[in-house]
PDB file of N, CA and C in Angstrom:
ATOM      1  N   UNK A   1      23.500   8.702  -6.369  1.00  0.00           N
ATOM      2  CA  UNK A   1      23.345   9.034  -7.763  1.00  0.00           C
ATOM      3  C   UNK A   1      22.364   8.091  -8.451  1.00  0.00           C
ATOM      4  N   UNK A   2      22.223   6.820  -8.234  1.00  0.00           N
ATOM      5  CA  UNK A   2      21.687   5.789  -8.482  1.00  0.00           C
ATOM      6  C   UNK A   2      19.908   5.914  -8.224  1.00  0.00           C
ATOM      7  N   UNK A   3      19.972   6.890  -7.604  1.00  0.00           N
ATOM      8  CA  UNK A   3      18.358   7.444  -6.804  1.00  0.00           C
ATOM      9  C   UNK A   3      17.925   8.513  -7.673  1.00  0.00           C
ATOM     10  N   UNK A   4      18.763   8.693  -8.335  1.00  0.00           N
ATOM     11  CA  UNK A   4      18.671  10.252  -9.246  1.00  0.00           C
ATOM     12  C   UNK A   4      17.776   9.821 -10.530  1.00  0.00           C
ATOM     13  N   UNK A   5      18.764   8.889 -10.925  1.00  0.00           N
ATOM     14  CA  UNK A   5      17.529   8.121 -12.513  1.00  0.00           C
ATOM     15  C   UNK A   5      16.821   7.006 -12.079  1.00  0.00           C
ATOM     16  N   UNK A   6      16.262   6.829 -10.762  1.00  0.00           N
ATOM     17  CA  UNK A   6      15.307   5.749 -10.258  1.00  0.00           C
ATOM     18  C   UNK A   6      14.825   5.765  -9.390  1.00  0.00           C
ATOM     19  N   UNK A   7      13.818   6.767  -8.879  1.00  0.00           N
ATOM     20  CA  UNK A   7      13.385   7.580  -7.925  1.00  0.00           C
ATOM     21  C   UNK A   7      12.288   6.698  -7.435  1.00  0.00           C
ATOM     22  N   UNK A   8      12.255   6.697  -5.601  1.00  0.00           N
ATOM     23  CA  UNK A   8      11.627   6.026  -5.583  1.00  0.00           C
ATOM     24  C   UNK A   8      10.721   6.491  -4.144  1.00  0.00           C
ATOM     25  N   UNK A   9       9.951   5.513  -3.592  1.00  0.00           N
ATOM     26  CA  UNK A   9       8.847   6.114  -2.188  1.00  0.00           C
ATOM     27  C   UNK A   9       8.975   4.881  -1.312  1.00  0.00           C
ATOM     28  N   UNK A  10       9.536   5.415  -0.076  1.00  0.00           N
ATOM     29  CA  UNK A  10       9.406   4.746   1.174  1.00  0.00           C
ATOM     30  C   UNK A  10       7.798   4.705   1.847  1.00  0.00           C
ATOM     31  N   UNK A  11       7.756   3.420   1.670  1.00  0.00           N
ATOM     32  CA  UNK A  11       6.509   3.112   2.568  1.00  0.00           C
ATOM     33  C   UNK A  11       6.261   2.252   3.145  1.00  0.00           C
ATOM     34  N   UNK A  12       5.537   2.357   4.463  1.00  0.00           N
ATOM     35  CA  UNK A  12       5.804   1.483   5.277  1.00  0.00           C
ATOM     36  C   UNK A  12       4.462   1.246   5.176  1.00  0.00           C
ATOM     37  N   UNK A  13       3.933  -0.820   5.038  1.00  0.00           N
ATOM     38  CA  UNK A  13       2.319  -0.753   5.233  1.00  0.00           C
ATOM     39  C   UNK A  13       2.320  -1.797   6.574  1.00  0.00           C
ATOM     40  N   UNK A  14       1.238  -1.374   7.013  1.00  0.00           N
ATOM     41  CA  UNK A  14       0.653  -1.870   8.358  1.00  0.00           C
ATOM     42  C   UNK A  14      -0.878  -3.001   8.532  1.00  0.00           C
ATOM     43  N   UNK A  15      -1.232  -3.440   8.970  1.00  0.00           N
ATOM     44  CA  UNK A  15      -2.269  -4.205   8.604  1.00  0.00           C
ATOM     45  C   UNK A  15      -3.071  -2.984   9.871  1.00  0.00           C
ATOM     46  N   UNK A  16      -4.581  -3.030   9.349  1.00  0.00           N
ATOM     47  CA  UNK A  16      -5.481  -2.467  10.222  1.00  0.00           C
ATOM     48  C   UNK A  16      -6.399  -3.350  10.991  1.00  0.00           C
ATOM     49  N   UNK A  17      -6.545  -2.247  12.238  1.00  0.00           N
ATOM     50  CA  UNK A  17      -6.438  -3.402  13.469  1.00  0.00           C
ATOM     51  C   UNK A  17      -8.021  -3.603  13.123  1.00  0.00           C
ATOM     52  N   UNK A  18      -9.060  -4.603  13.786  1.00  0.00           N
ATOM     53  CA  UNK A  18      -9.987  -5.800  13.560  1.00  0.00           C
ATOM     54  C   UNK A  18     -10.155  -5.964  12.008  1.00  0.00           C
ATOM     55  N   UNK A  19      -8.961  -5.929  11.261  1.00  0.00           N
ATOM     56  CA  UNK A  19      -8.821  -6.866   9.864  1.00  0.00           C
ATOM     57  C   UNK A  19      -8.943  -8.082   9.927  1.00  0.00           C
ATOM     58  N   UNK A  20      -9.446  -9.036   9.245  1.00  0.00           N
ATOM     59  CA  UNK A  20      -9.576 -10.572   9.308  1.00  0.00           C
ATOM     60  C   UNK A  20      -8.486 -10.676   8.119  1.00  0.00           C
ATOM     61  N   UNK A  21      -7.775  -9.825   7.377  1.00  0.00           N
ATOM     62  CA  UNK A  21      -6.311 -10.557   6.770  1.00  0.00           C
ATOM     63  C   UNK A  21      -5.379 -10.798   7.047  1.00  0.00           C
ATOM     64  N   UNK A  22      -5.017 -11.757   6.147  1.00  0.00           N
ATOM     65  CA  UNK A  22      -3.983 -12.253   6.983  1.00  0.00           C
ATOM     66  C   UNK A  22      -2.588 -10.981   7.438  1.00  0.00           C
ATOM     67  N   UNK A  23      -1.970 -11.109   8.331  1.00  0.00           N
ATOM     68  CA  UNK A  23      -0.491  -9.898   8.607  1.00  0.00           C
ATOM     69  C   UNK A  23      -0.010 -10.288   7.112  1.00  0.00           C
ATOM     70  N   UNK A  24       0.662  -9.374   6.870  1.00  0.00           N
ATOM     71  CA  UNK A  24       2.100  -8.916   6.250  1.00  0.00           C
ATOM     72  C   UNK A  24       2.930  -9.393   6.729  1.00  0.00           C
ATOM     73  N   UNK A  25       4.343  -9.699   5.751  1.00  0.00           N
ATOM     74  CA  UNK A  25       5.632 -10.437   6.547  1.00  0.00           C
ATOM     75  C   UNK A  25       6.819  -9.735   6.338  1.00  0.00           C
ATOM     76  N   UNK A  26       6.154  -8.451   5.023  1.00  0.00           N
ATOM     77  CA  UNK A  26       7.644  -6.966   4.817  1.00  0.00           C
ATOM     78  C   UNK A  26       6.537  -5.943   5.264  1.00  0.00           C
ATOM     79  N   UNK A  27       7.022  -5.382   6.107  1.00  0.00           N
ATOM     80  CA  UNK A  27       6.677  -3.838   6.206  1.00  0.00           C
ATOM     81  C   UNK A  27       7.199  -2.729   5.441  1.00  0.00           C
ATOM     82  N   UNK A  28       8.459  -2.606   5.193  1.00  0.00           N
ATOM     83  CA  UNK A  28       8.984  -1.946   4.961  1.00  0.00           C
ATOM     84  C   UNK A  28       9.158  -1.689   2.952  1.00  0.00           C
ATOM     85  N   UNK A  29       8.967  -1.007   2.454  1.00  0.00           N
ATOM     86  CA  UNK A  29       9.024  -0.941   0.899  1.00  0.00           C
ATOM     87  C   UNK A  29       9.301   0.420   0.185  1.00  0.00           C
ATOM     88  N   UNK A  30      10.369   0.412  -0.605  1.00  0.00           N
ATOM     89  CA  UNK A  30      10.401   0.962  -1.637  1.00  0.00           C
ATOM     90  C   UNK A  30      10.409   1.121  -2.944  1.00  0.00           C
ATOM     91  N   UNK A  31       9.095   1.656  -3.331  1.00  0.00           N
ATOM     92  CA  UNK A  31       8.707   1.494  -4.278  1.00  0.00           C
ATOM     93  C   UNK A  31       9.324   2.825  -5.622  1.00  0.00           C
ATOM     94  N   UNK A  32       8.481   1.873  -6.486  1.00  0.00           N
ATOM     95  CA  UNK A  32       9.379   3.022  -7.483  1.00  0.00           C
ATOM     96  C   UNK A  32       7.975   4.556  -7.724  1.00  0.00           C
ATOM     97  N   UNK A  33       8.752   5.483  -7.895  1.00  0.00           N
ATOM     98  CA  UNK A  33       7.887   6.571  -8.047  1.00  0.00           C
ATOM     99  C   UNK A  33       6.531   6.695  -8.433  1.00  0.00           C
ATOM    100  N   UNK A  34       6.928   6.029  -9.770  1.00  0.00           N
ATOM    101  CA  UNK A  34       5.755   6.216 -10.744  1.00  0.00           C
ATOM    102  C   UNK A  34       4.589   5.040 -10.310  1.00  0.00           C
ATOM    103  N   UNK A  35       4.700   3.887  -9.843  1.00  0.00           N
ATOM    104  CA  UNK A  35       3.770   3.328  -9.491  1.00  0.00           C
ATOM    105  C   UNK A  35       2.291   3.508  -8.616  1.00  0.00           C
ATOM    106  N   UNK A  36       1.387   2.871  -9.610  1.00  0.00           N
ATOM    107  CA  UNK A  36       0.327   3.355  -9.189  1.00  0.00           C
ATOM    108  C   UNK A  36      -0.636   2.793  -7.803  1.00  0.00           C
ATOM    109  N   UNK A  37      -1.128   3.249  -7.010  1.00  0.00           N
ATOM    110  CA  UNK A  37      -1.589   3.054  -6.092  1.00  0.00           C
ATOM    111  C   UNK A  37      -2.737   0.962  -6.176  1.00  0.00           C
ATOM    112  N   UNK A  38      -2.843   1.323  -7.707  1.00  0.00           N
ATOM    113  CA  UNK A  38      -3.294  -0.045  -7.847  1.00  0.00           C
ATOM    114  C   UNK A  38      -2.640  -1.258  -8.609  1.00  0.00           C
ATOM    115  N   UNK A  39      -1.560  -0.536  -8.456  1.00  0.00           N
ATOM    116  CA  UNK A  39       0.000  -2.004  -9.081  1.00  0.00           C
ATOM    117  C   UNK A  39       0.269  -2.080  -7.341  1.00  0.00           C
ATOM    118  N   UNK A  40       0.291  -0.762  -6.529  1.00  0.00           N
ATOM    119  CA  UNK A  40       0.928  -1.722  -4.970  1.00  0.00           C
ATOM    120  C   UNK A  40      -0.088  -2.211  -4.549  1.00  0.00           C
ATOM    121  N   UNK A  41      -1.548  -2.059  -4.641  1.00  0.00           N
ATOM    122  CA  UNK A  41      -2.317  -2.728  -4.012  1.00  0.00           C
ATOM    123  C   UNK A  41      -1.791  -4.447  -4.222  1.00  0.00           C
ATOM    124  N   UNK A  42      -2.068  -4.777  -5.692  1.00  0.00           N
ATOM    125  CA  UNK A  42      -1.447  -6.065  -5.915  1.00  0.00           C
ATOM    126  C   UNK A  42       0.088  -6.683  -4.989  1.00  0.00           C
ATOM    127  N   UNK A  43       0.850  -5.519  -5.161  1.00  0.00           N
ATOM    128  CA  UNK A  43       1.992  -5.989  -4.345  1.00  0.00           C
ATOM    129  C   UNK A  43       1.668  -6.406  -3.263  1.00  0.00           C
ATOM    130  N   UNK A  44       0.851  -5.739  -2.595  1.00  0.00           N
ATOM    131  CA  UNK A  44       0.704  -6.122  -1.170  1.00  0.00           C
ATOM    132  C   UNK A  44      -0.371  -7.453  -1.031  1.00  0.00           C
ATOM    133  N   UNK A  45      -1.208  -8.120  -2.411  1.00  0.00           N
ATOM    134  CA  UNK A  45      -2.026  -8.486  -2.536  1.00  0.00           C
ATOM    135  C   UNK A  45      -1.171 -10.016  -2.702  1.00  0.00           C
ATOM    136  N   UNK A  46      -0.324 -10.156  -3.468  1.00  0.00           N
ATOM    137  CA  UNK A  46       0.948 -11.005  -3.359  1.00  0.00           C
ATOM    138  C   UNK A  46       1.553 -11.812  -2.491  1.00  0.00           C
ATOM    139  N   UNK A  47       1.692 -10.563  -1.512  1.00  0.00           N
ATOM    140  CA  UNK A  47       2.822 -10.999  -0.228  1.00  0.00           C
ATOM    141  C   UNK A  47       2.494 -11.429   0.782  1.00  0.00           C
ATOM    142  N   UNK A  48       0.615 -11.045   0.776  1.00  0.00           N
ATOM    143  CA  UNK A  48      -0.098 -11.913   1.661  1.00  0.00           C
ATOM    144  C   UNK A  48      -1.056 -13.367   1.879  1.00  0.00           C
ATOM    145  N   UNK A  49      -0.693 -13.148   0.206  1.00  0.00           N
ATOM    146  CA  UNK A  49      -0.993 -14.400  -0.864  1.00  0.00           C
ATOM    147  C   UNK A  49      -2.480 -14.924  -0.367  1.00  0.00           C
ATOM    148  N   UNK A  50      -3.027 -13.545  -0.524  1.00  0.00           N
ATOM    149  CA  UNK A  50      -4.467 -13.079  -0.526  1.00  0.00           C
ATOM    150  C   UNK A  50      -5.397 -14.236  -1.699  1.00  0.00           C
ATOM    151  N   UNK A  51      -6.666 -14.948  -1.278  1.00  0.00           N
ATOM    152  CA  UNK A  51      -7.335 -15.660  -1.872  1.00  0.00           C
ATOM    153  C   UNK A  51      -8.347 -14.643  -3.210  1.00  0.00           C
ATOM    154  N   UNK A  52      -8.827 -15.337  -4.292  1.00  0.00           N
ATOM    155  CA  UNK A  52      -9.647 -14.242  -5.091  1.00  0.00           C
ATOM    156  C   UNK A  52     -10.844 -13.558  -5.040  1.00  0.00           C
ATOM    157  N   UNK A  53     -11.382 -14.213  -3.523  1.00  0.00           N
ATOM    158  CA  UNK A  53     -12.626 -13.644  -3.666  1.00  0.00           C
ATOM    159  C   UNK A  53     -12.775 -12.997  -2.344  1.00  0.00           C
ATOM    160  N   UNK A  54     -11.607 -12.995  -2.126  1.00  0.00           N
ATOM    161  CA  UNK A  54     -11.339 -11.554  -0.929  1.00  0.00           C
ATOM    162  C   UNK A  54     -10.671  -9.983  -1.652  1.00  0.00           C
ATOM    163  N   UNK A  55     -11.133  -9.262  -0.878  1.00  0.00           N
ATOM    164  CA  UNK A  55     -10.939  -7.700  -1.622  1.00  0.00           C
ATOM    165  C   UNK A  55     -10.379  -7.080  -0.621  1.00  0.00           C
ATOM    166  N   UNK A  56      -9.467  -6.603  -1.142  1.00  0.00           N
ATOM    167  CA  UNK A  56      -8.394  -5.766  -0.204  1.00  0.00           C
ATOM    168  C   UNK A  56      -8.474  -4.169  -0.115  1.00  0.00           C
ATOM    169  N   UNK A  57      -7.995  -3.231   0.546  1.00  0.00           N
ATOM    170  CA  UNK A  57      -8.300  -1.940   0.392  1.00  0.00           C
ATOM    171  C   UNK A  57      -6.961  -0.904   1.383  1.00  0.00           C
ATOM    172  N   UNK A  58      -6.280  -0.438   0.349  1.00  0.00           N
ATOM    173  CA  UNK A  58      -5.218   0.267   1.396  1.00  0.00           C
ATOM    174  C   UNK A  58      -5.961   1.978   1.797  1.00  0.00           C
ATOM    175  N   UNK A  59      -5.403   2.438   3.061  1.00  0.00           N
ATOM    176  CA  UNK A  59      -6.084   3.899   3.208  1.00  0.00           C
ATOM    177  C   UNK A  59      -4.411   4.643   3.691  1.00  0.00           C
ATOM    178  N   UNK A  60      -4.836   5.750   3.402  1.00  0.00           N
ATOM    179  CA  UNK A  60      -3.474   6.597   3.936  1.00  0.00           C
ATOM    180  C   UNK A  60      -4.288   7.886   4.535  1.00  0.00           C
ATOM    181  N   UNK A  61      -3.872   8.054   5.613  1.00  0.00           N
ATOM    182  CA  UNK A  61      -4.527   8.732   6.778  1.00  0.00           C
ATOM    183  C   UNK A  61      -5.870   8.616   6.708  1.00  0.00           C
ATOM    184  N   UNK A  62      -6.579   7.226   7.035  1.00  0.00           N
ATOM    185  CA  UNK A  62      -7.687   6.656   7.265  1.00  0.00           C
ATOM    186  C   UNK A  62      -8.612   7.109   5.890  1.00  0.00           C
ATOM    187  N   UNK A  63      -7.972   7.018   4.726  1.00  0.00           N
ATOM    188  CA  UNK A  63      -8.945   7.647   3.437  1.00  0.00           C
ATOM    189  C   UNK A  63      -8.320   6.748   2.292  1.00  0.00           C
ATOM    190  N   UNK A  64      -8.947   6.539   1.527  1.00  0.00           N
ATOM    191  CA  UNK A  64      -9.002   4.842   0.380  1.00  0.00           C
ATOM    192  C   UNK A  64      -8.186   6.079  -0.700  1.00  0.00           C
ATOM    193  N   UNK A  65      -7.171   6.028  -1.086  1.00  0.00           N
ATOM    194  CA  UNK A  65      -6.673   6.820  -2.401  1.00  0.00           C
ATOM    195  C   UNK A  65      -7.136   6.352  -3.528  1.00  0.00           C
ATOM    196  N   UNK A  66      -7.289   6.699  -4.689  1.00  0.00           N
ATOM    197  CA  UNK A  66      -8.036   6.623  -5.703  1.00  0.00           C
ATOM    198  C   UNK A  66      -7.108   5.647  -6.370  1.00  0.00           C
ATOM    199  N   UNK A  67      -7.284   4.578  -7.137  1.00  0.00           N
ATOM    200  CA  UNK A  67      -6.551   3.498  -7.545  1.00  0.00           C
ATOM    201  C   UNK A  67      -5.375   4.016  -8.894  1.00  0.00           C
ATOM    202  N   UNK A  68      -5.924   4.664  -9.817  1.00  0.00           N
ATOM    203  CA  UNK A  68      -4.865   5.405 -10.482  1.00  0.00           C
ATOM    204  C   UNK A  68      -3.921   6.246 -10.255  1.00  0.00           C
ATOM    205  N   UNK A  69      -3.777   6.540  -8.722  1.00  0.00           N
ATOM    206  CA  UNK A  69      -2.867   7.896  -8.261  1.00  0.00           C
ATOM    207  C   UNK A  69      -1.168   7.251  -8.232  1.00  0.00           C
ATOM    208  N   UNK A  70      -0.905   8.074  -8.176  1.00  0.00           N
ATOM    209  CA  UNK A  70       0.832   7.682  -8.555  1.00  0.00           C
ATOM    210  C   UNK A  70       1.186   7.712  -7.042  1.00  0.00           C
ATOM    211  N   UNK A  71       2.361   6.730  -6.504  1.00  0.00           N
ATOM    212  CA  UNK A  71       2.147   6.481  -5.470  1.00  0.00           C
ATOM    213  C   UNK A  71       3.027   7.935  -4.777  1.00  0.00           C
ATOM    214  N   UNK A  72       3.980   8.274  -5.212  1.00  0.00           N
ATOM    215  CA  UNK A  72       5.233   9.870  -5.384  1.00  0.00           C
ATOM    216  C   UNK A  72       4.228  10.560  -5.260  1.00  0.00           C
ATOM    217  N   UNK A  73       2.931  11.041  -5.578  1.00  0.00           N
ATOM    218  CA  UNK A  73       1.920  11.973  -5.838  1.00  0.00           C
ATOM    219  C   UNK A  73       1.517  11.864  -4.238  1.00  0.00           C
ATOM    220  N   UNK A  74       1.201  10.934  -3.920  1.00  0.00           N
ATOM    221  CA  UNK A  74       0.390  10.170  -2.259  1.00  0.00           C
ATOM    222  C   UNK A  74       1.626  10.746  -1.270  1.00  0.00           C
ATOM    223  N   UNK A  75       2.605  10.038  -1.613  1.00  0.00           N
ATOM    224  CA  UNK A  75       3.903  10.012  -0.759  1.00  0.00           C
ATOM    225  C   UNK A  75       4.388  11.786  -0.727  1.00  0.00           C
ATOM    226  N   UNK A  76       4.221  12.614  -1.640  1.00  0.00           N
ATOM    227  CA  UNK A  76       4.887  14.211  -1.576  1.00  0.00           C
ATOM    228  C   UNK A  76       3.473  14.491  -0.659  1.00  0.00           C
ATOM    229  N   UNK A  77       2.525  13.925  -0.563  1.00  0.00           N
ATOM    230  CA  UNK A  77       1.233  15.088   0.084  1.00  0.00           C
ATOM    231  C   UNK A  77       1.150  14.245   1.317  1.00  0.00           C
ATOM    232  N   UNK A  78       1.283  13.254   1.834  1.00  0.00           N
ATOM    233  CA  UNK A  78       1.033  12.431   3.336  1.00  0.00           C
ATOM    234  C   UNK A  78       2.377  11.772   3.659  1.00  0.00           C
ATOM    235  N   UNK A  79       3.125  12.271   3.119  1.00  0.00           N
ATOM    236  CA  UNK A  79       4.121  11.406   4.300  1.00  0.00           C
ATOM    237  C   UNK A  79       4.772  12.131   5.390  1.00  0.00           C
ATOM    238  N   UNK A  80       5.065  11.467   6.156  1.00  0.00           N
ATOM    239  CA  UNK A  80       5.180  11.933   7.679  1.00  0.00           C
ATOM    240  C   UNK A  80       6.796  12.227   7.902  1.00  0.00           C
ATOM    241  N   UNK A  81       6.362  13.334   8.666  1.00  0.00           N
ATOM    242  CA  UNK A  81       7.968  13.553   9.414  1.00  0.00           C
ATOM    243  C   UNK A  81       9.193  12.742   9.224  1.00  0.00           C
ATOM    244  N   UNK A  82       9.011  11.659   9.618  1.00  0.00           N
ATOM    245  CA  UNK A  82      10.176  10.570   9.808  1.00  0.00           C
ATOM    246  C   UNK A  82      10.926  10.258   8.122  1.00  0.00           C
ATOM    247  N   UNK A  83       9.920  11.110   6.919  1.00  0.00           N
ATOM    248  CA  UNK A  83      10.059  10.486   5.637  1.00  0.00           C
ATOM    249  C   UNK A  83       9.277   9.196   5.206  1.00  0.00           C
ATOM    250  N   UNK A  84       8.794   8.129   6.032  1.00  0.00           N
ATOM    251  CA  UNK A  84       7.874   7.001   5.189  1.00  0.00           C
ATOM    252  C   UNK A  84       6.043   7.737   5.041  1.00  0.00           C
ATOM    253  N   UNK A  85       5.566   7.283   4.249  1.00  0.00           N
ATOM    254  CA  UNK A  85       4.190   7.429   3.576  1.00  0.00           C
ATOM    255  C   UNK A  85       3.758   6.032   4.854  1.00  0.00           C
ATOM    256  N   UNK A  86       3.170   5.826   5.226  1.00  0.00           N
ATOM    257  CA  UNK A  86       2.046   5.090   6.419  1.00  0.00           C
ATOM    258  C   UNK A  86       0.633   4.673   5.921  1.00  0.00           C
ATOM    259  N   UNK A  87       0.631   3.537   5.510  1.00  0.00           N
ATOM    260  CA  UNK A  87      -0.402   2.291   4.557  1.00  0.00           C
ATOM    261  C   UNK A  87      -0.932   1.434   5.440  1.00  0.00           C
ATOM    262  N   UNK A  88      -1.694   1.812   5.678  1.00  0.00           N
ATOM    263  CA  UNK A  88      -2.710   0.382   6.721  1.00  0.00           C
ATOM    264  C   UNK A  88      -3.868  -0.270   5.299  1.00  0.00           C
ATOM    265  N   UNK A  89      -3.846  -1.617   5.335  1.00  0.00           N
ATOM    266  CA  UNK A  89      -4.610  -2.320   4.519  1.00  0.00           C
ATOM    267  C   UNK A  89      -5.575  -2.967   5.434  1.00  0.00           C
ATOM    268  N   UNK A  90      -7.156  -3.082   5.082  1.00  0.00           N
ATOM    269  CA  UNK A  90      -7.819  -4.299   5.390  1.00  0.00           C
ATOM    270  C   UNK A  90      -8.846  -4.846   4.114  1.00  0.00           C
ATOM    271  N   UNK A  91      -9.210  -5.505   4.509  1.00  0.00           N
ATOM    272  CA  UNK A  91     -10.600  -6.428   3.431  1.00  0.00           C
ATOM    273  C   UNK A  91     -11.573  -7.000   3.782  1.00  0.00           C
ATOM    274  N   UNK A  92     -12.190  -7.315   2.930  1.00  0.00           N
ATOM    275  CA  UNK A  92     -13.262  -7.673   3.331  1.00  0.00           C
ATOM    276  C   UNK A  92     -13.984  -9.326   2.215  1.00  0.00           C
ATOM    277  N   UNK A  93     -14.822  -9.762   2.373  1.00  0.00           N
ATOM    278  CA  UNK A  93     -15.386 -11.164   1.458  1.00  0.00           C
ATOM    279  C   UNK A  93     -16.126 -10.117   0.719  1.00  0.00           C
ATOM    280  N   UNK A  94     -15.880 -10.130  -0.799  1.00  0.00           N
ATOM    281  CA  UNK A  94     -16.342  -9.418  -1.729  1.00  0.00           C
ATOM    282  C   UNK A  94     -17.996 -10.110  -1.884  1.00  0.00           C
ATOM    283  N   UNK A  95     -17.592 -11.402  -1.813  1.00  0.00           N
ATOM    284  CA  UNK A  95     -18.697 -12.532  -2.506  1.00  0.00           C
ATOM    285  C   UNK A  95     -19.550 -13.108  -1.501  1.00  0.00           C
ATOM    286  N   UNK A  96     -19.011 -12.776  -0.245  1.00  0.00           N
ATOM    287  CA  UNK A  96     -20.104 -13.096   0.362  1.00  0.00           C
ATOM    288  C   UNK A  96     -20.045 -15.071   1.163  1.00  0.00           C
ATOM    289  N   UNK A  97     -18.427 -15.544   0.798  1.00  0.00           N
ATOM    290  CA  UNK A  97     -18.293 -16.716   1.087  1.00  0.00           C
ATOM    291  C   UNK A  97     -17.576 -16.779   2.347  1.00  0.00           C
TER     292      UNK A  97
END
């Protein structure tokens, strides 16, 4: 019932393979519905306690989602069989250091 007025999206993120960031230490997340694809970027930007002049980039089935998309919007159109949405992140030196 508790899921009813606080709806939320299983997702699981993955680091992508020849990424130079650092791993992840939760895979596993549920997020709340309405959140936008560029409030979890930060989440995930957080937990890897990512430096500022590195730039991060999540894809869901190898394609960059648009940073305003609601993450429930992502999660009803790509998530997989099992029920989780599947997030591989990598980055890159924005600046060039």
């Amino acid at each position: 019932m508790f899921f009813d007025f606080f709806p939320k999206t299983w997702v699981i993120v993955e680091k992508a393979e020849n990424s130079d960031i650092p791993s992840i230490d939760k895979k596993k997340y549920l997020v709340p519905a309405d959140l936008t694809v560029g409030q979890f970027v930060y989440v995930i930007r957080k937990r890897i306690k990512l430096s500022p002049e590195k730039a991060i980039f999540i894809f869901v089935d190898n394609v960059l989602p648009p940073t305003g998309a609601i993450m429930s919007a992502i999660y009803e159109e790509k998530k997989d069989e099992d029920g989780f949405l599947y997030v591989s992140y990598s980055g890159e030196n924005t600046f060039g250091w």
